[in-house]
Structures are given as C-alpha cells and as structure tokens.
Protein backbone atom coordinates (compact mmCIF):
# COMPACT_ATOMS: atom_id res chain seq x y z
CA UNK A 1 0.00 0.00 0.00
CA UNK A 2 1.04 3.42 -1.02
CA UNK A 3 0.53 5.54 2.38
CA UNK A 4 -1.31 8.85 0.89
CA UNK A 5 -0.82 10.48 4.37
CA UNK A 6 2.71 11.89 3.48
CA UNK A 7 2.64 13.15 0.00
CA UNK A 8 3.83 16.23 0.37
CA UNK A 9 6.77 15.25 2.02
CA UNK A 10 7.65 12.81 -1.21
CA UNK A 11 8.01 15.93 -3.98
CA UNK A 12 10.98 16.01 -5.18
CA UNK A 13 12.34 12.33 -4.29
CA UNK A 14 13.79 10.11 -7.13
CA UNK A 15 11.26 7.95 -8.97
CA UNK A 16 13.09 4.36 -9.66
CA UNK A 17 12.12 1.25 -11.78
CA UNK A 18 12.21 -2.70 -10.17
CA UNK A 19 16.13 -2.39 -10.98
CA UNK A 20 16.91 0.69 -9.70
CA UNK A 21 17.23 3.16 -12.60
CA UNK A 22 16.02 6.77 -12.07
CA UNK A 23 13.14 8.26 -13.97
CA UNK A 24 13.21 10.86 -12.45
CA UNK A 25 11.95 13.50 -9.84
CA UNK A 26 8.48 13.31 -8.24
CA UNK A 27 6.61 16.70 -8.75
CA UNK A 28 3.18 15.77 -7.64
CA UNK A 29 0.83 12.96 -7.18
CA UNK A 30 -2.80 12.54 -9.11
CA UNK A 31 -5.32 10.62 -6.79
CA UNK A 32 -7.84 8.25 -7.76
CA UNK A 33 -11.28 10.49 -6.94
CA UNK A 34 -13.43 7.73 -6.47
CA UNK A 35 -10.76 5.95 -3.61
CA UNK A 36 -9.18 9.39 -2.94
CA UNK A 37 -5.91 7.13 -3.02
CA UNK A 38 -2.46 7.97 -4.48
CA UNK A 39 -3.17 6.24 -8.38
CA UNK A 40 0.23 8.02 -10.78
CA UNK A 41 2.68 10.04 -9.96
CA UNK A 42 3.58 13.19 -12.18
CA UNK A 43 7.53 12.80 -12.30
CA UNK A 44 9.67 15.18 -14.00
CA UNK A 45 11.64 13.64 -16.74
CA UNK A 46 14.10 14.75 -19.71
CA UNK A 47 16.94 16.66 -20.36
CA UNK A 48 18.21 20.23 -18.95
CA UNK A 49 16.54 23.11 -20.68
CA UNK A 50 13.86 19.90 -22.05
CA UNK A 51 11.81 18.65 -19.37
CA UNK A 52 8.47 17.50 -19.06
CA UNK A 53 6.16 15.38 -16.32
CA UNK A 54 5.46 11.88 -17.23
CA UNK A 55 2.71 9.78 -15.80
CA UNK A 56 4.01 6.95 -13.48
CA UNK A 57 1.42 4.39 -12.19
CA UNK A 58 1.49 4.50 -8.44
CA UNK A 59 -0.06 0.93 -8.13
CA UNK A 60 2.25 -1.23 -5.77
CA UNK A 61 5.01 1.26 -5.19
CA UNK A 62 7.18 1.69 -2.39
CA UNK A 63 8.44 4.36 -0.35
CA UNK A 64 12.10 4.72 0.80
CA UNK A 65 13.78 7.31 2.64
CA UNK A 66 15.42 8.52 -0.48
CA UNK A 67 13.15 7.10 -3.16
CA UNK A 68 9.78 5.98 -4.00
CA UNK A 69 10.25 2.57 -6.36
CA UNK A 70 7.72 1.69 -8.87
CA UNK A 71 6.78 -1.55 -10.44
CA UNK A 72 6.72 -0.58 -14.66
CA UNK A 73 10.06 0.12 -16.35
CA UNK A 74 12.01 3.07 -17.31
CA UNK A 75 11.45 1.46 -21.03
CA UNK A 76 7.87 1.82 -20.34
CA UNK A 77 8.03 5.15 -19.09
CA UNK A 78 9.95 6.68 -21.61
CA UNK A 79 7.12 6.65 -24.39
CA UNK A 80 4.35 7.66 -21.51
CA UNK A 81 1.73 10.67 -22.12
CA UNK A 82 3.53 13.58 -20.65
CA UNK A 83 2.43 17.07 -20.60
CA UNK A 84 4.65 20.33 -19.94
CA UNK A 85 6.25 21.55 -16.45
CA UNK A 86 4.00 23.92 -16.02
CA UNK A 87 0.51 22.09 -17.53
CA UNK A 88 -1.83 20.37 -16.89
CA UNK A 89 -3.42 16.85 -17.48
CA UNK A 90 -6.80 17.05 -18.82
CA UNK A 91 -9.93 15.31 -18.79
CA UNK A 92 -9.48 14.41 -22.64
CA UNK A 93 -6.26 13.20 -22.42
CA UNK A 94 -6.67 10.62 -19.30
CA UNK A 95 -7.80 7.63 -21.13
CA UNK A 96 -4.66 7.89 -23.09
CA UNK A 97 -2.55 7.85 -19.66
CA UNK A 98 -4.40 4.61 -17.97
CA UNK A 99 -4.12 3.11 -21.61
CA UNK A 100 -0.85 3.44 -22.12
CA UNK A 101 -0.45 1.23 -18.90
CA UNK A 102 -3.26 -1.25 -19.91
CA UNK A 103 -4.92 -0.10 -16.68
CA UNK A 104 -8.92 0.27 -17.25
CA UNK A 105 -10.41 3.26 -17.54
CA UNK A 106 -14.42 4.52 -17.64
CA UNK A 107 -14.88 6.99 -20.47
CA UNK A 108 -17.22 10.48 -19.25
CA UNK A 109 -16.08 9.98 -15.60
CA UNK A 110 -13.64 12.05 -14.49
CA UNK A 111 -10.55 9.76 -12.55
CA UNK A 112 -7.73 11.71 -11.39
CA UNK A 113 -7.26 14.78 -9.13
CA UNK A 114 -3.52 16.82 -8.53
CA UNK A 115 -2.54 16.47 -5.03
C-alpha cells in the first residue's frame, strides 16, 4: 500500500524502476477520486533546458527514505503521455494515460485529481 498520508513530504524524491534506474523527480501525485488514493505520480523527466512530467502508475510502489520505487520500467516510461512543467493533465487526455499502462479506464467519468 502506497501511504497517501505523506505526500507532500515525497516531492521532489527520485522515482526508480524494479532495478533501480532513475526516472526521475516526483513533482506531484494525481489521486484516484473515487478511492481518494495515491493512483500516478507526475515525475519530472528529460533533459536540462527539455523537461516534461510523465505519468508513473502508483499501483504497488514503495516508499524509501530517499526514493519511491515503482513496479513498470524506465522502457515503459519513456514513451508515456507527458504534458509540460508547467501544464496540466486534462480530462481528454486521461484515457490515453491509464491506456498506455493497460490499466482500465471509464470513459465520461472524471478519474484523477492533482494532489
């Protein structure tokens, strides 16, 4: 379980794979609204001068003092929906974020909120 009680304290923290490789930085956290629990994490990703956030599922992380692990790979990752530092993730664009992952997703219901 992914303890939503600290989430704040997370931004910021490297974002790892099963093996250890850094995605990146966690920047914030979208909840699930109907569970109100933590469901992807936005993580900062790219180069210097060229970053973006990336959606991260959330589902069976981890939290360690100096890192939160996730469970897909950095390969996975890579080609995720992203949006830009400073946007937002819409309500048209979700589906493409929980499909990406294979994770199911009802269409004209609104399923994740910025934390």
């Amino acid at each position: 379980m992914f303890p939503a009680e600290n989430i704040r304290d997370w931004r910021g923290a490297n974002v790892v794979d099963p093996e250890g490789s850094k995605i990146g930085s966690l920047e914030s956290v979208y909840v699930d609204t109907t569970t109100d629990e933590p469901f992807f994490a936005a993580v900062t990703t790219g180069i210097i001068g060229r970053h973006k956030l990336t959606f991260v599922p959330l589902t069976g992380a981890t939290v360690a003092p100096d890192h939160v692990r996730v469970t897909v790979s950095k390969d996975l990752v890579k080609d995720a929906p992203s949006i830009d530092t400073d946007g937002e993730l819409t309500a048209e664009h979700e589906p493409e974020v929980f499909s990406h992952y294979s994770l199911p997703y009802t269409p004209g219901v609104r399923r994740l909120a910025r934390r």
